[in-house]
Structure formats: structure tokens, C-alpha cells
C-alpha atoms as a PDB file:
ATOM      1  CA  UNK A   1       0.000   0.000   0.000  1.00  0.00           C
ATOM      2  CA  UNK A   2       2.648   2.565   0.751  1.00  0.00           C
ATOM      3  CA  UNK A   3       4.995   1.310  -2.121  1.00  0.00           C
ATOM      4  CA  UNK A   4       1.838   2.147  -4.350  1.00  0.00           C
ATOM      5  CA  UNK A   5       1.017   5.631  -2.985  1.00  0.00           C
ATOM      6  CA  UNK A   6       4.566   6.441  -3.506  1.00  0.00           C
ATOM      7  CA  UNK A   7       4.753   5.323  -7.185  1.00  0.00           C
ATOM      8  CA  UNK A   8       1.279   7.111  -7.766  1.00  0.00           C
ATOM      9  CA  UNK A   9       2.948  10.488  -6.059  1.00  0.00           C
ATOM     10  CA  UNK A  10       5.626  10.177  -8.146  1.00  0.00           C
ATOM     11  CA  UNK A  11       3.562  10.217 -11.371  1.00  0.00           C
ATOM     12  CA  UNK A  12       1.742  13.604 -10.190  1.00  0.00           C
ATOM     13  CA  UNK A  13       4.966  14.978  -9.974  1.00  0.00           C
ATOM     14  CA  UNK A  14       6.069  13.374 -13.342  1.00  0.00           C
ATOM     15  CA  UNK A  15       2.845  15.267 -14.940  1.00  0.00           C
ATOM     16  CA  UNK A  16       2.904  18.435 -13.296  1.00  0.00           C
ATOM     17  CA  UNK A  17       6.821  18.784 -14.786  1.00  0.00           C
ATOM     18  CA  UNK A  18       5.433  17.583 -18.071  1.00  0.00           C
ATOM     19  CA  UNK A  19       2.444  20.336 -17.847  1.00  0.00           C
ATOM     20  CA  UNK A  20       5.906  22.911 -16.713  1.00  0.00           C
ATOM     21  CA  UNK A  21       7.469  21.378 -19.719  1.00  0.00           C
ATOM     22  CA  UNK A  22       4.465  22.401 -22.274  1.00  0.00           C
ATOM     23  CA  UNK A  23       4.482  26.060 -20.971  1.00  0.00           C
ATOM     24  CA  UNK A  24       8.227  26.558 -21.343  1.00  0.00           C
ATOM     25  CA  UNK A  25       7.316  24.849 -24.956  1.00  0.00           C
ATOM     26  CA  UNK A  26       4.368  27.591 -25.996  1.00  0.00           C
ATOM     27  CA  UNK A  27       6.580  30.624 -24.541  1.00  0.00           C
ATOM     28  CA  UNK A  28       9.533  29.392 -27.289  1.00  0.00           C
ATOM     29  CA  UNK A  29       6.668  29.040 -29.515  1.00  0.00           C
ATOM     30  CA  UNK A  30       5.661  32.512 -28.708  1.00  0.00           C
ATOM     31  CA  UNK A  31       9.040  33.729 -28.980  1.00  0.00           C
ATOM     32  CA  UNK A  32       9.883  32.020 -32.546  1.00  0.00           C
ATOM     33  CA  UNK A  33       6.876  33.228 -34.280  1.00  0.00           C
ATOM     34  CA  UNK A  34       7.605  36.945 -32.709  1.00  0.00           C
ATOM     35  CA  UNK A  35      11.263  36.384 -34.308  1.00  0.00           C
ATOM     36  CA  UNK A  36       9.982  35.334 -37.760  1.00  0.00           C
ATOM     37  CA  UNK A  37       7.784  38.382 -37.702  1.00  0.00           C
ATOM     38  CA  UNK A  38      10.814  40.658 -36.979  1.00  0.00           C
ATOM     39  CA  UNK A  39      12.597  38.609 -39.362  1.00  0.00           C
ATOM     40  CA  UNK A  40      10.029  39.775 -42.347  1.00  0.00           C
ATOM     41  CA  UNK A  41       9.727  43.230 -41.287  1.00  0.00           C
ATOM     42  CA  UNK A  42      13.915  43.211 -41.407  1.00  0.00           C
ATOM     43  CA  UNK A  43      13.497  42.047 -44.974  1.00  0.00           C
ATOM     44  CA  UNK A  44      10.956  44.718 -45.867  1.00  0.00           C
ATOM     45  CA  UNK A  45      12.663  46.619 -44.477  1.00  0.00           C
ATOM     46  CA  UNK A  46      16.139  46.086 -45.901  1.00  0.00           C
ATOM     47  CA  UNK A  47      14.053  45.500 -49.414  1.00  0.00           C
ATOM     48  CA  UNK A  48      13.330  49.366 -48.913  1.00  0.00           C
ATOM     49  CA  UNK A  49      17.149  50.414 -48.404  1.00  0.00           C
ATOM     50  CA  UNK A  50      18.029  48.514 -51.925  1.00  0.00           C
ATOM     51  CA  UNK A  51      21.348  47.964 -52.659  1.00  0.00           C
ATOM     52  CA  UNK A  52      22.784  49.129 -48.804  1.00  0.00           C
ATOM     53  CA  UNK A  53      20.008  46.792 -47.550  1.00  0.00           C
ATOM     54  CA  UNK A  54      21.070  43.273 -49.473  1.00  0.00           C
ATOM     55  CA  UNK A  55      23.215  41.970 -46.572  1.00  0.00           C
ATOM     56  CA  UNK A  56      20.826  42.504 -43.921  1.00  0.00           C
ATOM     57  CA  UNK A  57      17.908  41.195 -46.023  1.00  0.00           C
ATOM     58  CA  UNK A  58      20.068  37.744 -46.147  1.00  0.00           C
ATOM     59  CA  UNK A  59      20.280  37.937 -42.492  1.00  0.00           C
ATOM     60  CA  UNK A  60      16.884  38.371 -42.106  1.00  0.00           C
ATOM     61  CA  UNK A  61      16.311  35.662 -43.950  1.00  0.00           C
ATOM     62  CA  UNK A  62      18.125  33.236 -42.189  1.00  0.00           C
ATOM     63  CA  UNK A  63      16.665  34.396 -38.869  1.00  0.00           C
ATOM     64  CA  UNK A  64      13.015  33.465 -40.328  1.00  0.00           C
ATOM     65  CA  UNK A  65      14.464  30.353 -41.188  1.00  0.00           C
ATOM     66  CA  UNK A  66      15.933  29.811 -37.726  1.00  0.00           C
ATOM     67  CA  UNK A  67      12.154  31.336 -36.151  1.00  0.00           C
ATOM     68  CA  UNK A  68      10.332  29.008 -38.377  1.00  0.00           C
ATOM     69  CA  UNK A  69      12.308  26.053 -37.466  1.00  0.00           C
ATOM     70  CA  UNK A  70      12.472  27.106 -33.954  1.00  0.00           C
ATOM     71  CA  UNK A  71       8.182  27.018 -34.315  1.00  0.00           C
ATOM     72  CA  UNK A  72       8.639  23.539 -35.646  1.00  0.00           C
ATOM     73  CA  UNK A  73      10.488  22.013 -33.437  1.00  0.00           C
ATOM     74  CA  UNK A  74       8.374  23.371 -29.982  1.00  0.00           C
ATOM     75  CA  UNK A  75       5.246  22.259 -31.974  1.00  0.00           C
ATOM     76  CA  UNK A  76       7.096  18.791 -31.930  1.00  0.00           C
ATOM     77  CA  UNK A  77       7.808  19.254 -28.307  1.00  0.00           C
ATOM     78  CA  UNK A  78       4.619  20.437 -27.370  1.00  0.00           C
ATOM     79  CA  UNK A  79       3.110  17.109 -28.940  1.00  0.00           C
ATOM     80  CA  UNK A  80       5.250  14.894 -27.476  1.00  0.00           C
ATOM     81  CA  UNK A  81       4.657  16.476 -24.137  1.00  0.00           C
ATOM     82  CA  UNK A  82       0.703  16.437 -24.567  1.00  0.00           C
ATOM     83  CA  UNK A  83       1.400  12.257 -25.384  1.00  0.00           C
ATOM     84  CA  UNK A  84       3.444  12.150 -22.346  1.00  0.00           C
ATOM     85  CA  UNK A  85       0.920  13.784 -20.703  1.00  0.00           C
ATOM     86  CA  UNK A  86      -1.662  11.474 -21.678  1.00  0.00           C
ATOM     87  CA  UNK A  87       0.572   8.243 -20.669  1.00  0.00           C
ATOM     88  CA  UNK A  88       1.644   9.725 -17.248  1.00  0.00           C
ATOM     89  CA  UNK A  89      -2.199  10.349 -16.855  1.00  0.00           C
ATOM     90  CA  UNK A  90      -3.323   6.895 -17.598  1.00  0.00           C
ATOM     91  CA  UNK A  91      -0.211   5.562 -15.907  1.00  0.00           C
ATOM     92  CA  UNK A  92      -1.595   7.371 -12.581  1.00  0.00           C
ATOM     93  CA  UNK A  93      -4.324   6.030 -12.921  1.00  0.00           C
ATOM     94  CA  UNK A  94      -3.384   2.523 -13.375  1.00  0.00           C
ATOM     95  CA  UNK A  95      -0.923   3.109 -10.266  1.00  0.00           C
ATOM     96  CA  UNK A  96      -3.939   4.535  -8.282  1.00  0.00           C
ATOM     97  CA  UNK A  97      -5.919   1.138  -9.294  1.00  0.00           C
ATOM     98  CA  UNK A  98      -3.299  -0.710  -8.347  1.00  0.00           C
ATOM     99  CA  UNK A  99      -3.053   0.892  -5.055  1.00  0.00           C
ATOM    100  CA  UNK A 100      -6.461  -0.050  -4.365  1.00  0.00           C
ATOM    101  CA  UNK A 101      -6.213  -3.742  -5.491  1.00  0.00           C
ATOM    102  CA  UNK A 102      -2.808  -3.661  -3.170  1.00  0.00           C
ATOM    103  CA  UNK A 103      -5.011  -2.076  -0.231  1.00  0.00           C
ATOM    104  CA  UNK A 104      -8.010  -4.532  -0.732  1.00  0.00           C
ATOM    105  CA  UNK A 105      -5.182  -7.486  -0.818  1.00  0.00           C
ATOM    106  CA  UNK A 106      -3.529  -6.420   2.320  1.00  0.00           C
ATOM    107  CA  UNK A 107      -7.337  -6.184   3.942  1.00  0.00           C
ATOM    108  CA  UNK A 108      -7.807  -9.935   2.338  1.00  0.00           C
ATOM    109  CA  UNK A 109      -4.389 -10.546   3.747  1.00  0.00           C
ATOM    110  CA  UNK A 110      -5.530  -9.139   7.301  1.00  0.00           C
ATOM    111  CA  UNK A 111      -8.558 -11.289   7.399  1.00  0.00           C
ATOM    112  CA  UNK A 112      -6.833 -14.548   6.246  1.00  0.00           C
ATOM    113  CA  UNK A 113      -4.007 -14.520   8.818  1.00  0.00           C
ATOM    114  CA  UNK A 114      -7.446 -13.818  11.758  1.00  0.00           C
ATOM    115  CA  UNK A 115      -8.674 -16.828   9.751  1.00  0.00           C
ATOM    116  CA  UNK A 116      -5.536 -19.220  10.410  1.00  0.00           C
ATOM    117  CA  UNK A 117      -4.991 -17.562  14.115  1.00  0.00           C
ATOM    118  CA  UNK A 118      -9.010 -19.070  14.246  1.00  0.00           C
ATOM    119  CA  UNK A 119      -7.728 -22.324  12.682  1.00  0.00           C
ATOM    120  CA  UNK A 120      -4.695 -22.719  14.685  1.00  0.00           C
ATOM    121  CA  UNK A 121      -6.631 -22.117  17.924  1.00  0.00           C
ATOM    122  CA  UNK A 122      -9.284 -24.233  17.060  1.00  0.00           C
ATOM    123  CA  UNK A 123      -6.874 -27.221  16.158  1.00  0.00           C
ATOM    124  CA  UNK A 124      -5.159 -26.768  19.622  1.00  0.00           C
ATOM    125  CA  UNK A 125      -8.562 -26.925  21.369  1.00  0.00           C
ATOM    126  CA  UNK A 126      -9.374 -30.157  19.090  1.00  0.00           C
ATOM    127  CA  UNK A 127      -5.916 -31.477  20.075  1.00  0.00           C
ATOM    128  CA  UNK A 128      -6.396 -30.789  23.300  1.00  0.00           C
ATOM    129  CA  UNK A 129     -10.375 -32.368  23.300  1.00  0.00           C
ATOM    130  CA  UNK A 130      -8.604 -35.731  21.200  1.00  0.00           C
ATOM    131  CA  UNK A 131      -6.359 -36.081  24.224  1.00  0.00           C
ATOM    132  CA  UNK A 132      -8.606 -36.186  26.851  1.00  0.00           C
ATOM    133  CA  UNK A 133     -10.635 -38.162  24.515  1.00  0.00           C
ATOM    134  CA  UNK A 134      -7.187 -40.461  24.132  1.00  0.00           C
ATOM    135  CA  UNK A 135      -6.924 -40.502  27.999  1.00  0.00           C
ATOM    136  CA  UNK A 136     -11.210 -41.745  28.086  1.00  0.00           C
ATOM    137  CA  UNK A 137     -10.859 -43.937  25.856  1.00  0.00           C
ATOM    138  CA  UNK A 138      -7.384 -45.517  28.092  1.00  0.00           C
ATOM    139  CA  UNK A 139      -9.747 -45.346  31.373  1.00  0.00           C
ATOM    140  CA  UNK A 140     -12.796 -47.348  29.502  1.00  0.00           C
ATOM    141  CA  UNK A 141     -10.375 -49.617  28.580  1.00  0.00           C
ATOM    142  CA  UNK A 142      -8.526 -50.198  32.051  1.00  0.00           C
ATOM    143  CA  UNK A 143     -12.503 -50.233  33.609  1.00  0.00           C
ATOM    144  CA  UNK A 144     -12.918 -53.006  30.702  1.00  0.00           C
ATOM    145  CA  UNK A 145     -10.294 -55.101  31.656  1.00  0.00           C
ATOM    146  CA  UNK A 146     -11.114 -55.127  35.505  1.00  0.00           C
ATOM    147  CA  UNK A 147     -14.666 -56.065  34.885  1.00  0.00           C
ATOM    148  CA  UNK A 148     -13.048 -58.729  32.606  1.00  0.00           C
ATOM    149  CA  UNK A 149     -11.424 -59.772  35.428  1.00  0.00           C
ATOM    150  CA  UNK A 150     -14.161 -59.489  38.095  1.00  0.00           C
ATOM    151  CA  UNK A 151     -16.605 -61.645  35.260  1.00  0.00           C
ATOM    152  CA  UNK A 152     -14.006 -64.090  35.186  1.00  0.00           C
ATOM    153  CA  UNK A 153     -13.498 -64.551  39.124  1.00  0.00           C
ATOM    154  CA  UNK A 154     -17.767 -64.465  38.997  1.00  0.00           C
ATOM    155  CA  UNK A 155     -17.858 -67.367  36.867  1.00  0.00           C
ATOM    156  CA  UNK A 156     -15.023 -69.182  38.540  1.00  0.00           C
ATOM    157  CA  UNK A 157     -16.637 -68.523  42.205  1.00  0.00           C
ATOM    158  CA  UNK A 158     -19.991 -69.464  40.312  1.00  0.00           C
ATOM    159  CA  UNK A 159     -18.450 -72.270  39.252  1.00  0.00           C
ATOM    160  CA  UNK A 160     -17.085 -73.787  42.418  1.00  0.00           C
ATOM    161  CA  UNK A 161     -20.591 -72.486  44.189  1.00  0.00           C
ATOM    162  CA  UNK A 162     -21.840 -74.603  42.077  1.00  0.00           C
ATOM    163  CA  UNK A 163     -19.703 -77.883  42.093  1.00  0.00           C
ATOM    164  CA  UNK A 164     -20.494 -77.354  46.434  1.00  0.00           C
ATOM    165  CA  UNK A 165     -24.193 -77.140  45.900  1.00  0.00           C
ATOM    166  CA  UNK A 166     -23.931 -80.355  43.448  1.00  0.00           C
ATOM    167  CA  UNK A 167     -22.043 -81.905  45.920  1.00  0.00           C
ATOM    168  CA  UNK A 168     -25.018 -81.056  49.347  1.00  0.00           C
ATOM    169  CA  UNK A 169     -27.241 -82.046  46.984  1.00  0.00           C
ATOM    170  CA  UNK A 170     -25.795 -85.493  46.817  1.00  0.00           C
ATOM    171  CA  UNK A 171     -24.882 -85.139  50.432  1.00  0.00           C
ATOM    172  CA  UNK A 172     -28.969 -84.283  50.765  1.00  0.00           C
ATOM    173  CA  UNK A 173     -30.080 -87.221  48.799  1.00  0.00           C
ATOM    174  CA  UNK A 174     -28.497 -89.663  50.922  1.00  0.00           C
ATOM    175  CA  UNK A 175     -30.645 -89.048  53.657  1.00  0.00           C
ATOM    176  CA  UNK A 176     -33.959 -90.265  54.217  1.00  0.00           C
ATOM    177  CA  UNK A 177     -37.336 -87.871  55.092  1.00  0.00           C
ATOM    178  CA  UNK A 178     -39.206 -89.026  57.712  1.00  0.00           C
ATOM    179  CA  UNK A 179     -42.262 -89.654  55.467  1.00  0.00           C
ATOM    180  CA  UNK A 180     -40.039 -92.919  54.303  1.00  0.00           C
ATOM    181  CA  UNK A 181     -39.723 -94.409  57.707  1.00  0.00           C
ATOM    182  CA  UNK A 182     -42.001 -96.763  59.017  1.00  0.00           C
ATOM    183  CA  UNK A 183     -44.445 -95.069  61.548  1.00  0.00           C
ATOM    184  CA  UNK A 184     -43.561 -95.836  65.244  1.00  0.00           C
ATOM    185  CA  UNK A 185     -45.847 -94.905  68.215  1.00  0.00           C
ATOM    186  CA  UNK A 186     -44.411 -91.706  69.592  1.00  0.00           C
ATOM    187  CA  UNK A 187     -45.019 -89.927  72.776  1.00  0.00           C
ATOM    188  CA  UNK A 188     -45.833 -86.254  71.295  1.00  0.00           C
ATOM    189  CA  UNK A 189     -42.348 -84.183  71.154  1.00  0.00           C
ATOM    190  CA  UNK A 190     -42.705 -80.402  72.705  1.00  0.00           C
ATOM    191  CA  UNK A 191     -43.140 -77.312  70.271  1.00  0.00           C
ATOM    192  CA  UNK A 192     -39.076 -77.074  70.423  1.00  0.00           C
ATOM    193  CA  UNK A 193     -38.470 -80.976  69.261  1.00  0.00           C
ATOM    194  CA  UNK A 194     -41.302 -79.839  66.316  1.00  0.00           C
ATOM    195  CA  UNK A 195     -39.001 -76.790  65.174  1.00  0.00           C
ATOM    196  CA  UNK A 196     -36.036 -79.047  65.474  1.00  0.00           C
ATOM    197  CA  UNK A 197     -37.445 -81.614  62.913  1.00  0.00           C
ATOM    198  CA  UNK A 198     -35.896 -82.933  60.182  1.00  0.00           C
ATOM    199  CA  UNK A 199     -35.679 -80.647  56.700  1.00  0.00           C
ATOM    200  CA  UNK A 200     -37.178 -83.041  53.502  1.00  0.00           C
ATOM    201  CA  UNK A 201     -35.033 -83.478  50.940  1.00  0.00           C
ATOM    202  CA  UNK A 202     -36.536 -80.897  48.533  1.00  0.00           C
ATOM    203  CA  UNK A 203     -36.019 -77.974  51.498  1.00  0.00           C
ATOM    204  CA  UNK A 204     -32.997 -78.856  51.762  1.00  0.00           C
ATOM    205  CA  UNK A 205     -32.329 -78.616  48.140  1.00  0.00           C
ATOM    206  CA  UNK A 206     -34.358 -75.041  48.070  1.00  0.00           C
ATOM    207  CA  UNK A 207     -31.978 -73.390  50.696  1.00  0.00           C
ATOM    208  CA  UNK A 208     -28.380 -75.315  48.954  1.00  0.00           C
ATOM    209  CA  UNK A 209     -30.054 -73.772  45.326  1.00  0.00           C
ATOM    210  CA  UNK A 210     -32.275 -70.427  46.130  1.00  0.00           C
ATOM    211  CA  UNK A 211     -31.405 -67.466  44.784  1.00  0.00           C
ATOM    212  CA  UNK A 212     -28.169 -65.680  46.032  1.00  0.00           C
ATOM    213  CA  UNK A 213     -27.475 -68.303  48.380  1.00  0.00           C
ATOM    214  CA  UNK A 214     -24.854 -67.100  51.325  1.00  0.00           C
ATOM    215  CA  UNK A 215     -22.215 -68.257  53.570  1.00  0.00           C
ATOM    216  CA  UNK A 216     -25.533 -68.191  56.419  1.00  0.00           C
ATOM    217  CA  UNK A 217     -27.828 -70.314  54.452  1.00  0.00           C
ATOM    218  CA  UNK A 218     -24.956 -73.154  54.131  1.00  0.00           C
ATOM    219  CA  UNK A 219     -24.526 -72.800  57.728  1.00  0.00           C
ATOM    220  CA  UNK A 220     -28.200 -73.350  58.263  1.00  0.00           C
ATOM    221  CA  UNK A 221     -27.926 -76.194  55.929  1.00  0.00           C
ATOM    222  CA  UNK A 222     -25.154 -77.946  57.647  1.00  0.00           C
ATOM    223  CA  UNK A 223     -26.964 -77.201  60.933  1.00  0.00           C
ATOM    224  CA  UNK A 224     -30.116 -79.081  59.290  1.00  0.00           C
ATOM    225  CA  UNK A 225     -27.927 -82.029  58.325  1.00  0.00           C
ATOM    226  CA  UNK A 226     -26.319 -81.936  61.558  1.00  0.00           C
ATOM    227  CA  UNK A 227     -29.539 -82.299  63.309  1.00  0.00           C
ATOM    228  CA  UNK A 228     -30.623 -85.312  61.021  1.00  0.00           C
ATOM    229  CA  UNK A 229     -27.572 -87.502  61.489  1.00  0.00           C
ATOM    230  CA  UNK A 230     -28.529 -86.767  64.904  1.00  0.00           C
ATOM    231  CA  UNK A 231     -32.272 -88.014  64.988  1.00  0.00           C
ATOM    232  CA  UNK A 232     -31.584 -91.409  63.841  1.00  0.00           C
ATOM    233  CA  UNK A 233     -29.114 -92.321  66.727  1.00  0.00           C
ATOM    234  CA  UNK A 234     -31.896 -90.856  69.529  1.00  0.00           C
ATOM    235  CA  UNK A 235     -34.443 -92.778  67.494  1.00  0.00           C
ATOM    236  CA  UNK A 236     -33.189 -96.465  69.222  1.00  0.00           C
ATOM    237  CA  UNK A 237     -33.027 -94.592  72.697  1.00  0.00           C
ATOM    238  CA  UNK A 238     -36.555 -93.346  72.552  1.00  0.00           C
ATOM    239  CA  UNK A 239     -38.228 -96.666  70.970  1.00  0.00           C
ATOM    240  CA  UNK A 240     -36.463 -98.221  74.390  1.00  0.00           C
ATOM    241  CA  UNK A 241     -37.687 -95.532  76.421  1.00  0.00           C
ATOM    242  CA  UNK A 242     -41.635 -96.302  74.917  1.00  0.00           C
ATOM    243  CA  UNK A 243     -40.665-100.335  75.378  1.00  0.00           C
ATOM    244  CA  UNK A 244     -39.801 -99.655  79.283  1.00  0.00           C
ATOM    245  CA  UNK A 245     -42.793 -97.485  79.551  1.00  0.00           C
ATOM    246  CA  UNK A 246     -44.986-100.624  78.218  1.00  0.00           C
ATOM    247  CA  UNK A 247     -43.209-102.891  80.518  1.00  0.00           C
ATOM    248  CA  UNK A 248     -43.946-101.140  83.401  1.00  0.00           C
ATOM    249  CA  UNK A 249     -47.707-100.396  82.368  1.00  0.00           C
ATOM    250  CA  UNK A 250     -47.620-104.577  82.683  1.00  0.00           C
ATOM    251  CA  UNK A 251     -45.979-104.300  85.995  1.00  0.00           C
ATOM    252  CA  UNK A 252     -48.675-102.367  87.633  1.00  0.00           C
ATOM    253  CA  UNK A 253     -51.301-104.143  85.587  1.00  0.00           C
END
């Protein structure tokens, strides 16, 4: 922009020394045509003085000649400074176009390098956005892998829960409920010998396989198997207890 206003100062100047140039031109103009009039009264004049009069006529002849060329040659002049004149004019005005177009570029320029300080920032903030996104994705993964883990040690304690309620179950089906043995008269047990009685087979089962089955409820369970490897050893001592109870009732009888 400055390199422009400079060039199209410089052409102002070049035409106002050209417009200088055309004045100095017309005042030799001026001045040759004023000489070639002197030059033709000097002949007329020296015409008049006849014979004392040749030599200056000749002289006054040749300063016409000089006058007239003198008026040719500004007229020359004066043309080519009226074409300069027209160039330098057009050439200013090409310079002043081309100071606009310069001005406009720089302006273009301006708002492209706000453009790429946008771009720049706004690729930082997306680098910075990937990275934590980077860092996420690392975290999912780790949280991926431990749950891996944890569904692994699940299935494996699932497993083994499992082969242990597989195994009461066959522990459970060895026994025998009390609706299998042969009825015996019994003397009726209290309320705590009825909450004491043996678990069937299929309770047994429903506490070893219910849902979310705990340490407590295989505690229970061995409690209730406990208790029925029990009954069957008091069963002998009671049936002898009913068989002295009948002797006796013969005694008093």
C-alpha cells in the first residue's frame, strides 16, 4: 500500500513537470513566431534600403528560417509532451488502481491470517479435546479389563458355588425324610423338638439352590444335616424308652 502511494505520487509529480514542460514549450513558440515576424519586417525593411540593404535582407532571412524552425520544433515538443501527458495520466491512474487492489489485498491478507490464528486455535482446542478423549478412551479400557477380570473370578466362584451345591445335593439325597420311615408310636415331642425336625429333601435342596445363596444359608444347611444324622441315633433310645414305659404299664397291671 505505501509502495503504491509512492509510485502514484511520483507520477503527479512526473505530470505536473510535463504540464511545466508544455508552458516553457508555448513561450519558445511565442518567442519564434515573434522572431519570424521581426525577421520579415527586417526584410521589408532592408528591401526598402536597396542595394545598402542586401546583406541585412540575407540575415533576415536566415533568422526566419531559424524562427520558423524554432516554431517547428516546440510544436514537436509540445506534442510529445501532450502524449506524455496522456501516458503519465493513464499511468496514474493505473498506479492509483493498483493501489487499491494492493489495499483490498492487504485487507484480504488481514482477514486470512485472523482466519488461520481461528484455525490454529481451534486445532489446539481439538488437540487438546482428542487427548482427553485419548486418555477416556485408556480409562474405559482399564474399567474393561477389571470387569473382565471381576466376570471371570464371577464365573469361577460361580463355578465352584456350584460344584459345592452339586455336591449337598448329593450329600442331601443320601438321607432319608421321615415320610419314608415306618411309623412308630411316639409320645408327642414339645413345640421345640417340632421346630427341630428334620428338613425333607426338597427344602434342603431349596436353601443349597435359592437365589443368592450365602455363607448363612450353608450354615443353616449344615446345621439341618447336623440335626438329622442326629435323629436317627436318639431314634433307638426313645423306641427303648416307649418299650420300658410298656413294661412297666404290665408291671402295675
Amino acid at each position: 500500500g505505501v509502495i503504491a502511494s509512492e509510485a502514484v505520487a511520483a507520477m503527479a509529480r512526473i505530470e505536473g513537470a510535463s504540464k511545466k514542460i508544455s508552458e516553457i514549450v508555448s513561450v519558445i513558440d511565442g518567442i519564434a513566431f515573434q522572431t519570424n515576424l521581426l525577421a520579415l519586417n527586417a526584410a521589408v525593411e532592408a528591401a526598402r534600403a536597396g542595394d545598402a540593404g542586401k546583406g541585412f535582407a540575407v540575415v533576415a532571412s536566415e533568422v526566419r528560417t531559424l524562427a520558423q524552425r524554432s516554431g517547428e520544433a516546440a510544436k514537436d515538443i509540445s506534442g510529445l509532451i501532450s502524449s506524455s501527458n496522456t501516458e503519465v495520466e493513464a499511468g496514474v491512474k493505473l498506479v492509483k488502481q493498483a493501489g487499491d487492489a494492493l489495499t483490498r489485498i492487504v485487507e484480504a491478507s488481514r482477514g486470512v491470517q485472523t482466519t488461520i490464528s481461528e484455525v490454529a486455535t481451534a486445532s489446539s482446542e481439538q488437540a487438546n479435546g482428542i487427548e482427553e478423549m485419548s486418555q477416556t478412551v485408556a480409562h474405559m479400557d482399564e474399567m474393561t479389563q477389571a470387569n473382565a477380570a471381576l466376570a471371570e473370578q464371577s464365573a469361577a466362584s460361580a463355578n465352584a458355588l456350584a460344584g459345592k451345591i452339586a455336591e449337598l445335593n448329593a450329600l442331601v439325597a443320601t438321607f432319608r425324610t421321615g415320610d419314608e420311615l415306618a411309623p412308630v408310636a411316639r409320645a408327642p415331642l414339645p413345640a421345640a423338638a417340632h421346630a427341630r425336625a428334620p428338613l425333607r429333601t426338597t427344602e434342603l435342596a431349596a436353601i443349597a439352590t435359592g437365589p443368592g445363596a450365602e455363607p448363612q444359608r450353608l450354615r443353616k444347611l449344615a446345621a439341618a444335616l447336623a440335626d438329622q444324622q442326629k435323629a436317627p441315633r436318639q431314634a433307638p433310645a426313645r423306641k427303648h424308652a416307649n418299650a420300658r414305659s410298656d413294661e412297666s404299664g404290665w408291671e402295675e397291671f
